[in-house]
Protein backbone atom coordinates (compact mmCIF):
# COMPACT_ATOMS: atom_id res chain seq x y z
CA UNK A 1 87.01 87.90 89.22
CA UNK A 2 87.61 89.08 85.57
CA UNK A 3 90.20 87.61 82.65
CA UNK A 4 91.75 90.41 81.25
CA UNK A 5 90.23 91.54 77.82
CA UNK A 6 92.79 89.70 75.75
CA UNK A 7 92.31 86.83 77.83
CA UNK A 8 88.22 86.84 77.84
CA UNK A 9 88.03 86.77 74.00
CA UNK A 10 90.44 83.70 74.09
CA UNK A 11 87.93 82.15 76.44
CA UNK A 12 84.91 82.95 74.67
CA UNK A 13 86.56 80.95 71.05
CA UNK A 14 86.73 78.10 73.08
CA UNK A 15 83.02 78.15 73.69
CA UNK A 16 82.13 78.81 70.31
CA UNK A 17 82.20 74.91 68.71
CA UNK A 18 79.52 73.08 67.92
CA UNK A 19 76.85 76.14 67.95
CA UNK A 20 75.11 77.08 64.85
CA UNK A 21 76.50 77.58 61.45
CA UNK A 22 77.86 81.56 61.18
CA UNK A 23 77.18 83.50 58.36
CA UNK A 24 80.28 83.39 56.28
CA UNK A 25 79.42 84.95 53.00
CA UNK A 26 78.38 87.94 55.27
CA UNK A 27 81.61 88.30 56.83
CA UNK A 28 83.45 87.90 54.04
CA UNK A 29 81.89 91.08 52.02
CA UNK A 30 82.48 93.32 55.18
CA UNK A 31 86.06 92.40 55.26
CA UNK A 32 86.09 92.79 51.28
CA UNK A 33 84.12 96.09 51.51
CA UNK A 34 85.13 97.75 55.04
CA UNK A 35 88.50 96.40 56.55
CA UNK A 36 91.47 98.74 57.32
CA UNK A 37 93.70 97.03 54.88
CA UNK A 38 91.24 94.58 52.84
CA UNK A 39 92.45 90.61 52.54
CA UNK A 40 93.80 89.62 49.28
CA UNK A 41 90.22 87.92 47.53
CA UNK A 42 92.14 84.21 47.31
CA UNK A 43 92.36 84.60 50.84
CA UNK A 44 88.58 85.65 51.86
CA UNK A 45 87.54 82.86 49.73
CA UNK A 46 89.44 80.00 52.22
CA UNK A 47 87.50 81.22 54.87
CA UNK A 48 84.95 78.68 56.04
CA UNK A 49 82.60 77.63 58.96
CA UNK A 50 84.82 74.91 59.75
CA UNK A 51 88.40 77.15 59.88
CA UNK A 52 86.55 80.88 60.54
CA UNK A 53 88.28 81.36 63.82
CA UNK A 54 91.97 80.50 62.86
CA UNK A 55 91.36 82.08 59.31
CA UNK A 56 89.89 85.47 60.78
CA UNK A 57 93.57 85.58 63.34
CA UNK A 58 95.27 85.43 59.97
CA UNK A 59 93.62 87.89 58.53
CA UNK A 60 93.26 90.20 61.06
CA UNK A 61 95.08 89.34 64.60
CA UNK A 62 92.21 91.13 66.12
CA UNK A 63 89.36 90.18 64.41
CA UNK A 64 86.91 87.86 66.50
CA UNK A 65 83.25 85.80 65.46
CA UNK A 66 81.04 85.71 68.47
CA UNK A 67 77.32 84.73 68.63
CA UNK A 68 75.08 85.79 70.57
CA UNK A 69 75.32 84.32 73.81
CA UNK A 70 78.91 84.75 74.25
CA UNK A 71 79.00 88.82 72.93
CA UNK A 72 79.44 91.71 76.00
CA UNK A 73 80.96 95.01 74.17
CA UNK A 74 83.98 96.40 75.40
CA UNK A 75 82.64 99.64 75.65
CA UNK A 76 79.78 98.96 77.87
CA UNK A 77 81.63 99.73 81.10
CA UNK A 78 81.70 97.50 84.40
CA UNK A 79 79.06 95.23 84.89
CA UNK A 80 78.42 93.86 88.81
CA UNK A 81 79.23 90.29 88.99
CA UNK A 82 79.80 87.85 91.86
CA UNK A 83 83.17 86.56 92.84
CA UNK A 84 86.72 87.60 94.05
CA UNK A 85 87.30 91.11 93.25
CA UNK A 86 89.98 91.06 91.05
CA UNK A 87 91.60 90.49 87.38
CA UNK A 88 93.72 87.36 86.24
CA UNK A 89 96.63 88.29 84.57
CA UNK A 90 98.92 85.98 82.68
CA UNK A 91 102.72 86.37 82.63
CA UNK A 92 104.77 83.84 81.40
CA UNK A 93 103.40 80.05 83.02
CA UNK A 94 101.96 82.21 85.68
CA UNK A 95 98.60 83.82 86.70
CA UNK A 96 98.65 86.90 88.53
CA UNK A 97 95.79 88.70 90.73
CA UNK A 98 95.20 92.04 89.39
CA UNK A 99 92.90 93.46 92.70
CA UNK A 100 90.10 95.32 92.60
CA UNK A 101 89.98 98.34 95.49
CA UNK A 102 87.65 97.30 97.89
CA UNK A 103 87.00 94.06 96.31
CA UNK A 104 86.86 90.84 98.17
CA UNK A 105 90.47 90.05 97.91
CA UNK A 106 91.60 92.92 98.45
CA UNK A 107 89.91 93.47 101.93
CA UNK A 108 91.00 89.66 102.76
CA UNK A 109 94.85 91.32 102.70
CA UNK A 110 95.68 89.86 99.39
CA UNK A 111 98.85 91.78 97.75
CA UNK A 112 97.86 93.22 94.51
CA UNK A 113 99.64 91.12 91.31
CA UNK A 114 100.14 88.31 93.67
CA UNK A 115 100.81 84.90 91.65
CA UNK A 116 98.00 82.25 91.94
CA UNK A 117 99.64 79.00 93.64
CA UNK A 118 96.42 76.57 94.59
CA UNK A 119 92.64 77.08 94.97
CA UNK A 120 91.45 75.24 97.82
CA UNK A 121 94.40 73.80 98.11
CA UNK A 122 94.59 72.31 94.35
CA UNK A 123 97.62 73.14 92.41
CA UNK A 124 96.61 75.37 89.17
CA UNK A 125 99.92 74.36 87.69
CA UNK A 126 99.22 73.62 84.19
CA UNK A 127 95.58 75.39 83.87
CA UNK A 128 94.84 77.04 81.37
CA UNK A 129 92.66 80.61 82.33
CA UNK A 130 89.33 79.05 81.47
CA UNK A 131 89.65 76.46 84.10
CA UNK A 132 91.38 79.03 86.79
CA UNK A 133 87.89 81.77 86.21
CA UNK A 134 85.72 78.85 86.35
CA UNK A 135 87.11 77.31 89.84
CA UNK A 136 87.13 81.36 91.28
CA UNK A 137 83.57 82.08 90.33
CA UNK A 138 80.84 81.02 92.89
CA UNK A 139 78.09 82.05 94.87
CA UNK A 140 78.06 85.35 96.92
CA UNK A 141 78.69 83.81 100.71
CA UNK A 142 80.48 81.23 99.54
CA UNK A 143 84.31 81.01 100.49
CA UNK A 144 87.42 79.72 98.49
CA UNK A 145 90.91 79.25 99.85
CA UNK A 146 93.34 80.81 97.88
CA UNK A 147 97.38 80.23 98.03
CA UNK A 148 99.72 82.96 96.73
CA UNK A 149 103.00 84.00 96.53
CA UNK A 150 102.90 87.65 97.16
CA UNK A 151 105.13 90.14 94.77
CA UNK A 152 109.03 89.99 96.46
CA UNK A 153 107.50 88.18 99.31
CA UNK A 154 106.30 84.83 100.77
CA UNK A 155 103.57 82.12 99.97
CA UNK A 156 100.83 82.61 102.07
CA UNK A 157 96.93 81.03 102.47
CA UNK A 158 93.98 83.36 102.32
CA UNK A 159 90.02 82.53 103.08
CA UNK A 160 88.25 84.84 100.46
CA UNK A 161 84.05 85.07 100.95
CA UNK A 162 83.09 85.90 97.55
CA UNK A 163 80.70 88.90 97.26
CA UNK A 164 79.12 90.96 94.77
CA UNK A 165 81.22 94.19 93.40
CA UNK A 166 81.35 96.07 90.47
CA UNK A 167 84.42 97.52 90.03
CA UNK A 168 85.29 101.42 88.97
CA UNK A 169 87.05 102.31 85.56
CA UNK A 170 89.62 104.66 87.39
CA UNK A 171 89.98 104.02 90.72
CA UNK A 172 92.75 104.94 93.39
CA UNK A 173 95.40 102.70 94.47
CA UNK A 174 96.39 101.89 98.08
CA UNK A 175 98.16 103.35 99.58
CA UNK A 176 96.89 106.66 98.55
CA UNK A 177 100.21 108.50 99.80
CA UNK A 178 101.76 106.79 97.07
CA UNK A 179 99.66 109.33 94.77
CA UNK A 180 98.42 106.16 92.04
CA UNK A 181 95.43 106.26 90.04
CA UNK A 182 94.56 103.51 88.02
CA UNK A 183 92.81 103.25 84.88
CA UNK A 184 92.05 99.88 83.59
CA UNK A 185 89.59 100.69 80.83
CA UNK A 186 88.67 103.55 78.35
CA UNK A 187 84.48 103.75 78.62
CA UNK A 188 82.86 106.16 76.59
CA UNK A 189 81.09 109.04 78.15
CA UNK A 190 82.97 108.20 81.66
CA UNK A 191 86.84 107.86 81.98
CA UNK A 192 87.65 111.43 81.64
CA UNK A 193 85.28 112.62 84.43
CA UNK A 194 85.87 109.78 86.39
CA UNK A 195 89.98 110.71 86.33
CA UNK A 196 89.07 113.99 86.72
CA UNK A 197 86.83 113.19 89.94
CA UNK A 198 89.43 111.16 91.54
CA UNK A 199 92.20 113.76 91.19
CA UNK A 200 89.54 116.01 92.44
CA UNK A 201 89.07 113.68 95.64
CA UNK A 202 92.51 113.01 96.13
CA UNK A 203 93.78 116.81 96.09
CA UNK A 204 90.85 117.57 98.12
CA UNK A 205 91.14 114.74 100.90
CA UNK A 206 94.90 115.03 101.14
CA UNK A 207 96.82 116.65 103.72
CA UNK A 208 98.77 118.87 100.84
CA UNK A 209 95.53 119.81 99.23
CA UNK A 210 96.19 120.95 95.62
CA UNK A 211 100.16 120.10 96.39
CA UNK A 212 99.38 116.84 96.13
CA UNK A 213 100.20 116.11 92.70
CA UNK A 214 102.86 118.75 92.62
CA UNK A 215 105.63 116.54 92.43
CA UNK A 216 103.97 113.93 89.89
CA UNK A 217 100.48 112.24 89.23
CA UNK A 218 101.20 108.38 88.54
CA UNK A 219 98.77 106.64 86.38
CA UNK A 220 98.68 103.01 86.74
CA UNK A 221 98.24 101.32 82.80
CA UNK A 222 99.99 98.16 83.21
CA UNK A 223 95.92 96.07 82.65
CA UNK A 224 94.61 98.74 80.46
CA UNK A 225 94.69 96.91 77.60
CA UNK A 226 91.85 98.49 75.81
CA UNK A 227 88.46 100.46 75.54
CA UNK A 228 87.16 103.60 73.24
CA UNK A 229 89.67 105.01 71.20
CA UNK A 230 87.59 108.36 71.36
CA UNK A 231 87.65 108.33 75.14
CA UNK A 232 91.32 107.78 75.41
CA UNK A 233 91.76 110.68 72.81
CA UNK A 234 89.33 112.87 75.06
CA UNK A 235 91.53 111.70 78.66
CA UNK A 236 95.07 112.95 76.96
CA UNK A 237 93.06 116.68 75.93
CA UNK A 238 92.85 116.56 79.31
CA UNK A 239 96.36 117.29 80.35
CA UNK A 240 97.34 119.78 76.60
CA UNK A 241 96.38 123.01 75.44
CA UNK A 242 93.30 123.85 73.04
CA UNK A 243 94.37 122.88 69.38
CA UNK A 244 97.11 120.64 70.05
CA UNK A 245 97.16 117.61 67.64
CA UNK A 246 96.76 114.81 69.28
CA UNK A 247 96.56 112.14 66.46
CA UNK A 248 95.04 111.26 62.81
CA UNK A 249 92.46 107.99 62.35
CA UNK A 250 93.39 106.23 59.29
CA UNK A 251 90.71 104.35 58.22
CA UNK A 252 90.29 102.04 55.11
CA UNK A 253 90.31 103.48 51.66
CA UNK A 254 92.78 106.10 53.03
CA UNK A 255 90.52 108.07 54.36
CA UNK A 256 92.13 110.58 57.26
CA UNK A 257 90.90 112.30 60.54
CA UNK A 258 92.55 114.51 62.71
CA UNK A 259 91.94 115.08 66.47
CA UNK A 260 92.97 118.28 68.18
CA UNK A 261 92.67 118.56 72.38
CA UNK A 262 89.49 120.54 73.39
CA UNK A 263 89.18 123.55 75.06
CA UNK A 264 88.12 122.88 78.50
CA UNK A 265 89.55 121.91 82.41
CA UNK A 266 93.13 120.87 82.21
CA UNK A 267 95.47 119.18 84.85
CA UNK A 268 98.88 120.90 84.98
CA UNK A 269 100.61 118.48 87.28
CA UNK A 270 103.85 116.20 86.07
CA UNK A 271 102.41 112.86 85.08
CA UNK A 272 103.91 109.65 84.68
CA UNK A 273 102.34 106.47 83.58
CA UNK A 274 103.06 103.18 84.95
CA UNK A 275 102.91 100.44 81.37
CA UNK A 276 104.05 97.04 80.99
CA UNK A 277 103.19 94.52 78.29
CA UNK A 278 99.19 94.25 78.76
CA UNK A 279 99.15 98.07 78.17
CA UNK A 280 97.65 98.35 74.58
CA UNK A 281 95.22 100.41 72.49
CA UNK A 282 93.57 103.27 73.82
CA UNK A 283 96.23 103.32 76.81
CA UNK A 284 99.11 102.92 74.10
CA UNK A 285 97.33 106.32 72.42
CA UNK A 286 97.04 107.42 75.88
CA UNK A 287 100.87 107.59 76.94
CA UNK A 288 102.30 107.72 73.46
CA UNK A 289 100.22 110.93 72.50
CA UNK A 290 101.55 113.12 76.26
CA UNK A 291 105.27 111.20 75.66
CA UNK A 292 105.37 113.00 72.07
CA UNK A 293 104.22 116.49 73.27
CA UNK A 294 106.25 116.17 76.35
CA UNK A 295 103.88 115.94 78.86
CA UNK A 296 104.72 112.67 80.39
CA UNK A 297 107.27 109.91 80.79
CA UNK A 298 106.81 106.32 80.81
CA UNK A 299 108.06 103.63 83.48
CA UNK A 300 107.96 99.96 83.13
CA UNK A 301 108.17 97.53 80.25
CA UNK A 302 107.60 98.09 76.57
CA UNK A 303 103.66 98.04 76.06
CA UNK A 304 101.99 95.31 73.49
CA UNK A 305 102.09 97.38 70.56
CA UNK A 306 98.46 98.01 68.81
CA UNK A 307 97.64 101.54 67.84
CA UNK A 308 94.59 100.02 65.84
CA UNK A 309 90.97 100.01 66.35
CA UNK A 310 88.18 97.92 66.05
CA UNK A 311 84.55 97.68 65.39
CA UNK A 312 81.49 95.22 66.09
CA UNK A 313 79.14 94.32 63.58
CA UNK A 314 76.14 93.02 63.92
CA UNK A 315 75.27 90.11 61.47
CA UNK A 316 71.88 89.33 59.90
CA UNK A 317 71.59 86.48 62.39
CA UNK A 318 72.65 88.48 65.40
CA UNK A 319 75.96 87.26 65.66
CA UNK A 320 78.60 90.01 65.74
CA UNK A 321 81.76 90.37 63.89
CA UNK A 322 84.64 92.14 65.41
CA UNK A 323 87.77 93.74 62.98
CA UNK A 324 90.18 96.39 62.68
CA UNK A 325 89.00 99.79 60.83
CA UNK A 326 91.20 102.48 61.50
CA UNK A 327 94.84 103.11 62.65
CA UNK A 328 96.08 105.76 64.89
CA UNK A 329 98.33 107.61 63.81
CA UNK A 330 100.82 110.24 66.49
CA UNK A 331 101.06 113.85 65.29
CA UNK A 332 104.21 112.86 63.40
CA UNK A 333 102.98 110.24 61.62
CA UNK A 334 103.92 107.29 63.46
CA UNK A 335 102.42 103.87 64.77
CA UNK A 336 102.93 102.01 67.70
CA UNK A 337 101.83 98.89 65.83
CA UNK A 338 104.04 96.49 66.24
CA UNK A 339 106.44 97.83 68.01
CA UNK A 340 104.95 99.26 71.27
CA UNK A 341 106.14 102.34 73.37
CA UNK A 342 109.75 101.82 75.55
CA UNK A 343 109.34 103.21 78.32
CA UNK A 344 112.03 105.92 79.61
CA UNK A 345 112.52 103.59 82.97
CA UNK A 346 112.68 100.00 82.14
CA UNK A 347 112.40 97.82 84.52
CA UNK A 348 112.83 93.87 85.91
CA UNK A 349 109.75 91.87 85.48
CA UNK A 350 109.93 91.35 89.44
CA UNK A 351 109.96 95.40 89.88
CA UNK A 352 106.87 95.37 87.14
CA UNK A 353 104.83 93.76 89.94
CA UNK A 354 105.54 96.12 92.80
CA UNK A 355 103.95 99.01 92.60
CA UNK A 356 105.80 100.42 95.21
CA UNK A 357 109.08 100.55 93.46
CA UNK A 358 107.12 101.14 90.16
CA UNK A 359 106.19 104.23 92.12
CA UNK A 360 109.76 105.07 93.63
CA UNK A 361 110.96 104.73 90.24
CA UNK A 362 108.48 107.61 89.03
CA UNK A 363 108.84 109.80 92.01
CA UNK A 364 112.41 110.07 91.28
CA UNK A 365 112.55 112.10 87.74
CA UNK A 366 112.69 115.28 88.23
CA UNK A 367 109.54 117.23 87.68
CA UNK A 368 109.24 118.11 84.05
């Protein structure tokens, strides 16, 4: 099991009371000296031990104190972990099972995005996410009852043994004649070849061979919420031609970088990408930088909205600070920020959980 990245830094502020003292005066000269758009200096000097995790949100909605203990760096990839085999996923009052392919639930028949109803019978009702992880994790052998109410369909009560998985960064969706790929993170150094060995696979294993993605690729985004900016940057060179601009860094002080798309193997196929309100950051830069050159279209729900990037520092007492240095900018100039990407098929929150009309929805625009 996994909390989305969103989620899992909400979960590790609630562990953070009663530790030691952080280092304040520290994190208030990187945020003077180094932040994207530096805070006013009357308010840096209200931030305190006592109010540093509500005053860093107002400063910087992304900015985040951990120590220690609670720290794992979103661009360290997948680690292998015990438990369920998939993702929570909030929407609305409810929790929904993002599933991992070949994971635990996922063999047990689960539907993927299925809404959590009861663990072992207990209503969860009222839980907040902290309490839902902790009741899912367990020991590998161990079982757990879990009640859902699959997407369009009925409540149902599945026996899931947990087991150890580690989960991939792209990874295909079943079906496979439904032509999905999924991408849930942006890891340095591996999401481009990994997409690039799965459509490999795919073309390769499929009765059409290299017609398989003639009619469109479909790239699932809806949990990407996240990952290296860099890597997300290197995925879209994947599908342009050498030179094209694909977007300008702003970072603090005005200082400007420009990215152009690499020469090297390129995908040709249609693609479509498959967003919904969890799809932020380096997916955002993802399908926003292909929508403005054309080279894909976007089904779903308008995405979260944050075309910024952030860094972790690590303090003199080995706790790490975590805030927003640069901006991405599209080749015209423009944000997401705020405002998120509409897709060109919007669709019913009860359609955003099916992936097989999600997918019927793509399959039917014409090839561009």
């Amino acid at each position: 099991m996994r909390i989305g990245p969103f989620c899992f830094l909400a979960v590790l502020l609630l562990l953070t009371q009663g530790a030691t003292a952080a280092p304040v005066e520290e994190i208030v000269q990187i945020l003077r000296s180094r932040a994207l758009d530096p805070p006013p200096e009357s308010v840096l000097q209200t931030l305190t031990e006592s109010n540093l995790a509500e005053g860093l949100r107002q400063i910087d909605p992304y900015a985040r104190y951990f120590r220690p203990e609670e720290y794992r760096s979103p661009l360290s990839g997948y680690e292998s972990w015990v438990g369920i085999g998939a993702e929570l996923v909030p929407q609305g009052q409810n929790v929904l099972l993002s599933l991992y392919y070949g994971g635990a639930a996922e063999g047990a028949g689960i539907a993927d995005r299925s809404r959590l109803v009861a663990i072992d019978g207990e209503k969860i009702a009222g839980w907040d996410l902290h309490r839902v992880a902790a009741r899912l994790r367990g020991e590998a052998g161990s079982v757990i009852r879990l009640t859902l109410a699959a997407p369009g369909g009925r409540q149902e009560t599945f026996s899931v043994t947990r087991e150890p998985f580690r989960p991939l960064d792209v990874e295909m969706v079943p079906p496979g004649d439904l032509k999905v790929l999924r991408i849930r993170d942006f890891i340095g150094g591996l999401t481009r070849s990994a997409l690039l060995a799965t459509v490999d696979f795919v073309a390769a294993t499929a009765k059409e061979g290299k017609d398989f993605f003639s009619e469109h690729l479909i790239i699932d985004l809806r949990e990407s919420s996240g990952g290296d900016l860099y890597e997300a940057l290197d995925t879209a060179g994947l599908f342009l031609p050498a030179g094209t601009a694909l977007a300008t860094l702003r970072r603090s002080g005005g200082e400007k970088r420009s990215f152009f798309a690499p020469g090297q193997e390129k995908l040709e196929m249609p693609l479509v990408f498959l967003v919904g309100p969890d799809t932020a950051s380096a997916a955002e830069i993802l399908a926003g930088v292909l929508r403005y050159h054309g080279r894909a279209r976007l089904v779903g729900q308008r995405t979260y909205g944050k075309c910024t990037s952030q860094t972790d520092q690590v303090l003199s007492d080995g706790s790490i600070l975590r805030y927003t240095n640069s901006e991405i900018l599209f080749p015209d100039g423009t944000s997401c920020s705020g405002v998120g990407l509409v897709p060109e098929v919007v669709v019913s929150d009860q359609d955003l959980n099916l992936l097989s009309r999600l997918a019927e929805r793509a399959l039917g625009l014409p090839p561009q």
